[in-house]
C-alpha atoms as a PDB file:
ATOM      1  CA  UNK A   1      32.909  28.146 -19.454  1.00  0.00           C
ATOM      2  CA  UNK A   2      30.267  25.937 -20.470  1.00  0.00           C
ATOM      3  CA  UNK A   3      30.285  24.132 -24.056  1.00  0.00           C
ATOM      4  CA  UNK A   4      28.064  23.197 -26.320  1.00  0.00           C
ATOM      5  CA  UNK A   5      27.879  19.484 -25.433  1.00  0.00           C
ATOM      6  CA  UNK A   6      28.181  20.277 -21.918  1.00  0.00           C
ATOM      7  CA  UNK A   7      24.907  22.797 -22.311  1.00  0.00           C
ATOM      8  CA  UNK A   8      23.163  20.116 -24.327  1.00  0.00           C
ATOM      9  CA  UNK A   9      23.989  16.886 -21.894  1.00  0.00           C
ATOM     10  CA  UNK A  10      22.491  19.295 -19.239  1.00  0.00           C
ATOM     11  CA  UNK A  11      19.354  20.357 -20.785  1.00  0.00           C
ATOM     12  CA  UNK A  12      19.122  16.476 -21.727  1.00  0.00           C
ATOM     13  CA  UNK A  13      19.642  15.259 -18.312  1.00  0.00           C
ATOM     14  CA  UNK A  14      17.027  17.999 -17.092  1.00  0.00           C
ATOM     15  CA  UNK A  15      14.628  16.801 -19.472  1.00  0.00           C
ATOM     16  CA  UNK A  16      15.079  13.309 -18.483  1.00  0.00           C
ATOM     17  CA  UNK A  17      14.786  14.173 -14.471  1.00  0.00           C
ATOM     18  CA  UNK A  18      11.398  16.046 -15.478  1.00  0.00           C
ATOM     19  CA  UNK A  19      10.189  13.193 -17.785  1.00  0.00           C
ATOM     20  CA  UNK A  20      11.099  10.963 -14.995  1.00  0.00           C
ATOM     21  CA  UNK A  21       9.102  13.462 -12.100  1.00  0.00           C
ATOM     22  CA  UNK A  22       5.865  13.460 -14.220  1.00  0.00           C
ATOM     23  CA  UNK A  23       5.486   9.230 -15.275  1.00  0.00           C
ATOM     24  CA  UNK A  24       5.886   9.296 -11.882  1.00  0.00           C
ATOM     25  CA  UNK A  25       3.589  11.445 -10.654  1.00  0.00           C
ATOM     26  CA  UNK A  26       1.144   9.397 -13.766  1.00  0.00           C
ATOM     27  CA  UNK A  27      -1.868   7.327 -11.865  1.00  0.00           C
ATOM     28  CA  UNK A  28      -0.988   3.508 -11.995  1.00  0.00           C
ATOM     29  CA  UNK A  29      -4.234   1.479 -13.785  1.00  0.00           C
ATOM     30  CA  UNK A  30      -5.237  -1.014 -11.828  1.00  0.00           C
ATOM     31  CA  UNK A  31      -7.799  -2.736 -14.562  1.00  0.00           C
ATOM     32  CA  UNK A  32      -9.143  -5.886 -13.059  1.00  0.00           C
ATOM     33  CA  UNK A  33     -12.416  -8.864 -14.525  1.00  0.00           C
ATOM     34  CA  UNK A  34     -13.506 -11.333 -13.381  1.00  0.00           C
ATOM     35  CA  UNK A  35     -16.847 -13.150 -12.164  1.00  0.00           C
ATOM     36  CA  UNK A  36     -19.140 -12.245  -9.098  1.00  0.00           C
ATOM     37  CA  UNK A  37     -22.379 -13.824  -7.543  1.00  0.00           C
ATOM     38  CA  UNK A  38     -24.962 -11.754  -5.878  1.00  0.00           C
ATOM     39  CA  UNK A  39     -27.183 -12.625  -3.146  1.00  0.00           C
ATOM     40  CA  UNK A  40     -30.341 -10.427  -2.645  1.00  0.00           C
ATOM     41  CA  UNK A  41     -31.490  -9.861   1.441  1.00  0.00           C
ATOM     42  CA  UNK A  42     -35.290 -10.973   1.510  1.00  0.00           C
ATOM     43  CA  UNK A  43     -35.235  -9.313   5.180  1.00  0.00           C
ATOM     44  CA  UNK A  44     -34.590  -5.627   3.923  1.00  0.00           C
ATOM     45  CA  UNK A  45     -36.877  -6.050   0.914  1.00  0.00           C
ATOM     46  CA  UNK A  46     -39.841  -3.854   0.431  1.00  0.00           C
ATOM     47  CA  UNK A  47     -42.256  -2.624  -2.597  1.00  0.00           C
ATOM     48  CA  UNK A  48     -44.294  -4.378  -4.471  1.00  0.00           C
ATOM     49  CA  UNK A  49     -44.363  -3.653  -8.779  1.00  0.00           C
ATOM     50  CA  UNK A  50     -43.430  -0.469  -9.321  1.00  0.00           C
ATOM     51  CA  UNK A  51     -40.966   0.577  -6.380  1.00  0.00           C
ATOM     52  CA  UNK A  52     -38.606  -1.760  -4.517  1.00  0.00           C
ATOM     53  CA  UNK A  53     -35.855  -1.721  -2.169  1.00  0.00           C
ATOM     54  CA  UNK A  54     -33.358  -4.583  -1.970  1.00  0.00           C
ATOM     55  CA  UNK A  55     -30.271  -4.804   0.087  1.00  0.00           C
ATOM     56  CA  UNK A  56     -27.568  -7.309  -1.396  1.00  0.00           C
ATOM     57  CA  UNK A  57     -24.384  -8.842  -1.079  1.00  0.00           C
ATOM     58  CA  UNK A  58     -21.218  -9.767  -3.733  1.00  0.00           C
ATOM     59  CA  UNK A  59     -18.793 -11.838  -4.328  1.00  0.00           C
ATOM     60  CA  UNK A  60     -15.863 -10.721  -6.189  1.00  0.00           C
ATOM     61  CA  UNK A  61     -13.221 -13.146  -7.815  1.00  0.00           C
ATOM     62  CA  UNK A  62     -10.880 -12.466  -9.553  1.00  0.00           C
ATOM     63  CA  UNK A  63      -7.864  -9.886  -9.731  1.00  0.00           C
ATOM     64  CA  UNK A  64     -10.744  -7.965  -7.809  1.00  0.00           C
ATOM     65  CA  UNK A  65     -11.182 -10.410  -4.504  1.00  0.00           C
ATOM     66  CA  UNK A  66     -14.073  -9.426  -1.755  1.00  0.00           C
ATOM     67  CA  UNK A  67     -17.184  -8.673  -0.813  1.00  0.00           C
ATOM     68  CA  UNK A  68     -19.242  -5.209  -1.535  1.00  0.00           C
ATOM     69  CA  UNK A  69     -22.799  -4.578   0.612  1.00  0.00           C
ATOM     70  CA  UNK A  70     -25.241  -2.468  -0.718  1.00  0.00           C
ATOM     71  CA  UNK A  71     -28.496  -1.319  -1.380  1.00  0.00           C
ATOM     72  CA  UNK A  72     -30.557  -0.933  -4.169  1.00  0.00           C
ATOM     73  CA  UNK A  73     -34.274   1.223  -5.083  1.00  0.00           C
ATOM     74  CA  UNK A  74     -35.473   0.329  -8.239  1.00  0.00           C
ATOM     75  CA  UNK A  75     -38.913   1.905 -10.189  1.00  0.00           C
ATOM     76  CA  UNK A  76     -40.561   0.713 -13.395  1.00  0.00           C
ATOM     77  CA  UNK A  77     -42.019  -2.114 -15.183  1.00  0.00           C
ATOM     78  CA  UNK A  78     -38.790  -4.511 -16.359  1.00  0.00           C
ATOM     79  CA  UNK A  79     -41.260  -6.627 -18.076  1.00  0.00           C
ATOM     80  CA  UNK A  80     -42.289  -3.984 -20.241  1.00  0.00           C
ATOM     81  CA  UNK A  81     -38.476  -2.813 -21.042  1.00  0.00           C
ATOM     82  CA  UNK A  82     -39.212   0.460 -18.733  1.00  0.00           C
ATOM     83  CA  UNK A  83     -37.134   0.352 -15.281  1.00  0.00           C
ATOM     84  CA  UNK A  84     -34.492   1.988 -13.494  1.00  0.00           C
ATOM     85  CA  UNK A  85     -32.467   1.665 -10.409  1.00  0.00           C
ATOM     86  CA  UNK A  86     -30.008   3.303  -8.185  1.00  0.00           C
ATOM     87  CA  UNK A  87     -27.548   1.059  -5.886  1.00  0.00           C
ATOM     88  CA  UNK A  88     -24.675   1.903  -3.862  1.00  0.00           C
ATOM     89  CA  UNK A  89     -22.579  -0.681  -3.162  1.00  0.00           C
ATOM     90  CA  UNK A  90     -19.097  -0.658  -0.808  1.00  0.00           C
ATOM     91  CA  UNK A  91     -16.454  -3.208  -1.408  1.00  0.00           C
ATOM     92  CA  UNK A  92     -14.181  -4.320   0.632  1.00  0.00           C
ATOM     93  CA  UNK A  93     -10.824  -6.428  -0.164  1.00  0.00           C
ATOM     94  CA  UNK A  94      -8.081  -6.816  -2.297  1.00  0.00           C
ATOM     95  CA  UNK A  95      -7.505  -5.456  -5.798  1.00  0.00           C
ATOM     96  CA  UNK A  96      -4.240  -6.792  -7.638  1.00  0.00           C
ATOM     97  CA  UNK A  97      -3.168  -7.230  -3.644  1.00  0.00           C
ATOM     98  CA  UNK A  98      -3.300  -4.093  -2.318  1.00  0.00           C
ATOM     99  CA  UNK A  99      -6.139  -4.256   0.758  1.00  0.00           C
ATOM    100  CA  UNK A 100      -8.560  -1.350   1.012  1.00  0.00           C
ATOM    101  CA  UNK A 101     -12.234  -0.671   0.137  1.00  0.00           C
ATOM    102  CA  UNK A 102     -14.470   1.840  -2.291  1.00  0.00           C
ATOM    103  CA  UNK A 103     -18.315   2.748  -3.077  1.00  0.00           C
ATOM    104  CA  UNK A 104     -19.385   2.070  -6.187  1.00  0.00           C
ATOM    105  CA  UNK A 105     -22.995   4.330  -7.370  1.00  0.00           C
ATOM    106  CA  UNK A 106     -24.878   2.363 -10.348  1.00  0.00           C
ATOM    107  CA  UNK A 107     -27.601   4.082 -12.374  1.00  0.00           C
ATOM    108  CA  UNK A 108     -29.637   1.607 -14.639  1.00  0.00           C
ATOM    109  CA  UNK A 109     -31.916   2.211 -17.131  1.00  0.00           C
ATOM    110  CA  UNK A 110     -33.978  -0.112 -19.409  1.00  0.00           C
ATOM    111  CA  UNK A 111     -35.794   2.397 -21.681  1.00  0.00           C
ATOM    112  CA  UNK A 112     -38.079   0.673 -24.825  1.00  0.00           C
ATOM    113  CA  UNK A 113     -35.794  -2.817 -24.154  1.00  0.00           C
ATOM    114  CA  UNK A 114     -32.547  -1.165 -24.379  1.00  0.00           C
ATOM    115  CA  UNK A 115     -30.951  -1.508 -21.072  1.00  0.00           C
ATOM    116  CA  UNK A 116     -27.693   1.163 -20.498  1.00  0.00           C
ATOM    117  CA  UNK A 117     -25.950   0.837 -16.744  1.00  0.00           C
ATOM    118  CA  UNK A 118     -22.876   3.232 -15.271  1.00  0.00           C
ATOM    119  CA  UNK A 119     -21.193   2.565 -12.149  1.00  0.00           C
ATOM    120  CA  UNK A 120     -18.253   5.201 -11.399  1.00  0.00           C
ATOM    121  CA  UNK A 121     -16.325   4.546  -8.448  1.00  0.00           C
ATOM    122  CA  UNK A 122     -17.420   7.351  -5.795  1.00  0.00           C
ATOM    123  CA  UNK A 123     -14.873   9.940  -5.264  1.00  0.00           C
ATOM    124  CA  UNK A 124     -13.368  10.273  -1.723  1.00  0.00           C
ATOM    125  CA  UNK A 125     -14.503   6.881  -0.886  1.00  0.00           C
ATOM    126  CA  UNK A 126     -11.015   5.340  -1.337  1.00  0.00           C
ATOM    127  CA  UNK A 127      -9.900   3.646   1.838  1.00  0.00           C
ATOM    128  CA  UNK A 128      -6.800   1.557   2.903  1.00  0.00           C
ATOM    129  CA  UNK A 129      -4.369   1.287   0.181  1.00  0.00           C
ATOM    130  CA  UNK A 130      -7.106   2.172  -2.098  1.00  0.00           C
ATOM    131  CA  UNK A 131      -6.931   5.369  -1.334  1.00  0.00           C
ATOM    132  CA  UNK A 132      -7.539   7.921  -4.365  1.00  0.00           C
ATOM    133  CA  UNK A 133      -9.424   5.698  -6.056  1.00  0.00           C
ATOM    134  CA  UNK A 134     -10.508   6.847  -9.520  1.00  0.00           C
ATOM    135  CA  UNK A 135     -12.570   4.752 -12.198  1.00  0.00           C
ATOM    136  CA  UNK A 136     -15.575   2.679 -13.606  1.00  0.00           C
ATOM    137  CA  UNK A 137     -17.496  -1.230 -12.576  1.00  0.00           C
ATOM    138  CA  UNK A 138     -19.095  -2.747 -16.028  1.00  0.00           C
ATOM    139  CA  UNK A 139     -20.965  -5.328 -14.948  1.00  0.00           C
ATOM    140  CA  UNK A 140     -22.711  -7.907 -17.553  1.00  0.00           C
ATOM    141  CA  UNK A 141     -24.901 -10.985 -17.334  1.00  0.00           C
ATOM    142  CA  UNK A 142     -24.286 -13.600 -19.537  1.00  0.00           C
ATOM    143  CA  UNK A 143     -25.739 -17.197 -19.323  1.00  0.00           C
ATOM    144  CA  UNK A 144     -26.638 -16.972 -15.703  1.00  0.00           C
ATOM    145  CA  UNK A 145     -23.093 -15.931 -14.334  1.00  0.00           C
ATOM    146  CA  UNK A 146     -22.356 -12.140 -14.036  1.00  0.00           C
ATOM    147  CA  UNK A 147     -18.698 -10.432 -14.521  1.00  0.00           C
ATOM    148  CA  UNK A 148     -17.382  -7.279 -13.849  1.00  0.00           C
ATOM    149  CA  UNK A 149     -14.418  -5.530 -15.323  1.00  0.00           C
ATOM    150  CA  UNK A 150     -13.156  -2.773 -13.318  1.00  0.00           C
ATOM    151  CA  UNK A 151     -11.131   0.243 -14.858  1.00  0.00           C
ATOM    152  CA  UNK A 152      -9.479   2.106 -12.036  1.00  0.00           C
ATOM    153  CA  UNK A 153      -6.321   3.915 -11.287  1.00  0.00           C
ATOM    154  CA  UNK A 154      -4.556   5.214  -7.846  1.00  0.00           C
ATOM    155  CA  UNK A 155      -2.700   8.190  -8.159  1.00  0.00           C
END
């Protein structure tokens, strides 16, 4: 016959084994800044004013260490604080050690000055021990060096 503390220390225990299932089962954040140079390919440029492609290259330091490839299209007139461009980029490396790569899809837009840029990590494109992948690249210039700070979890 059970007893009162015996049917509490149960449902505790219980409790604590599905408290312990689900932080488990919580993604891990894998948050990471740090600086990056870019190199833009003069070979697979094209376009002249207002449409250009660009293939570049990046190098990540930081708790985000690598290289990412990628293209970029761009339209508008910058100069007149009225662009856009699209980019995919794939990195490939380490992030807080674990080896693996990811694509990365930027939209920015510079629309009367006032530039806005997203850059979600593309789902599925987890490989390695990166795989699952989930988050955001901000990306900021700032007296000729550029950072990134990269909000990601792995499930």
């Amino acid at each position: 016959m059970w007893t009162f503390h015996q049917s509490i220390t149960r449902r505790l225990a219980l409790a604590g084994c599905a408290a312990l299932a689900s932080s488990a089962a919580m993604p891990q954040e894998l948050n990471a800044q740090g600086l990056f140079e870019i190199q833009l390919d003069p070979a697979s440029t094209w376009g002249e004013g207002a449409l250009q492609r660009r293939g570049f290259r990046k190098q990540y330091r930081g708790a985000l260490e690598g290289e990412a490839v990628g293209e970029m299209l761009s339209a508008g007139h910058p100069r007149q604080g009225e662009a856009g461009y699209v980019a995919l980029e794939v990195f490939r490396g380490r992030l807080h050690g674990r080896s693996g790569a990811f694509a990365v899809a930027q939209l920015g837009l510079l629309s009367q000055g006032l530039p806005e840029l997203r850059a979600p990590i593309l789902p599925g494109s987890g490989q390695g021990e990166l795989l699952g992948i989930a988050g955001e690249l901000r990306i900021r210039a700032e007296g000729g060096a550029h950072y990134y700070e990269l909000i990601a979890r792995l499930p």
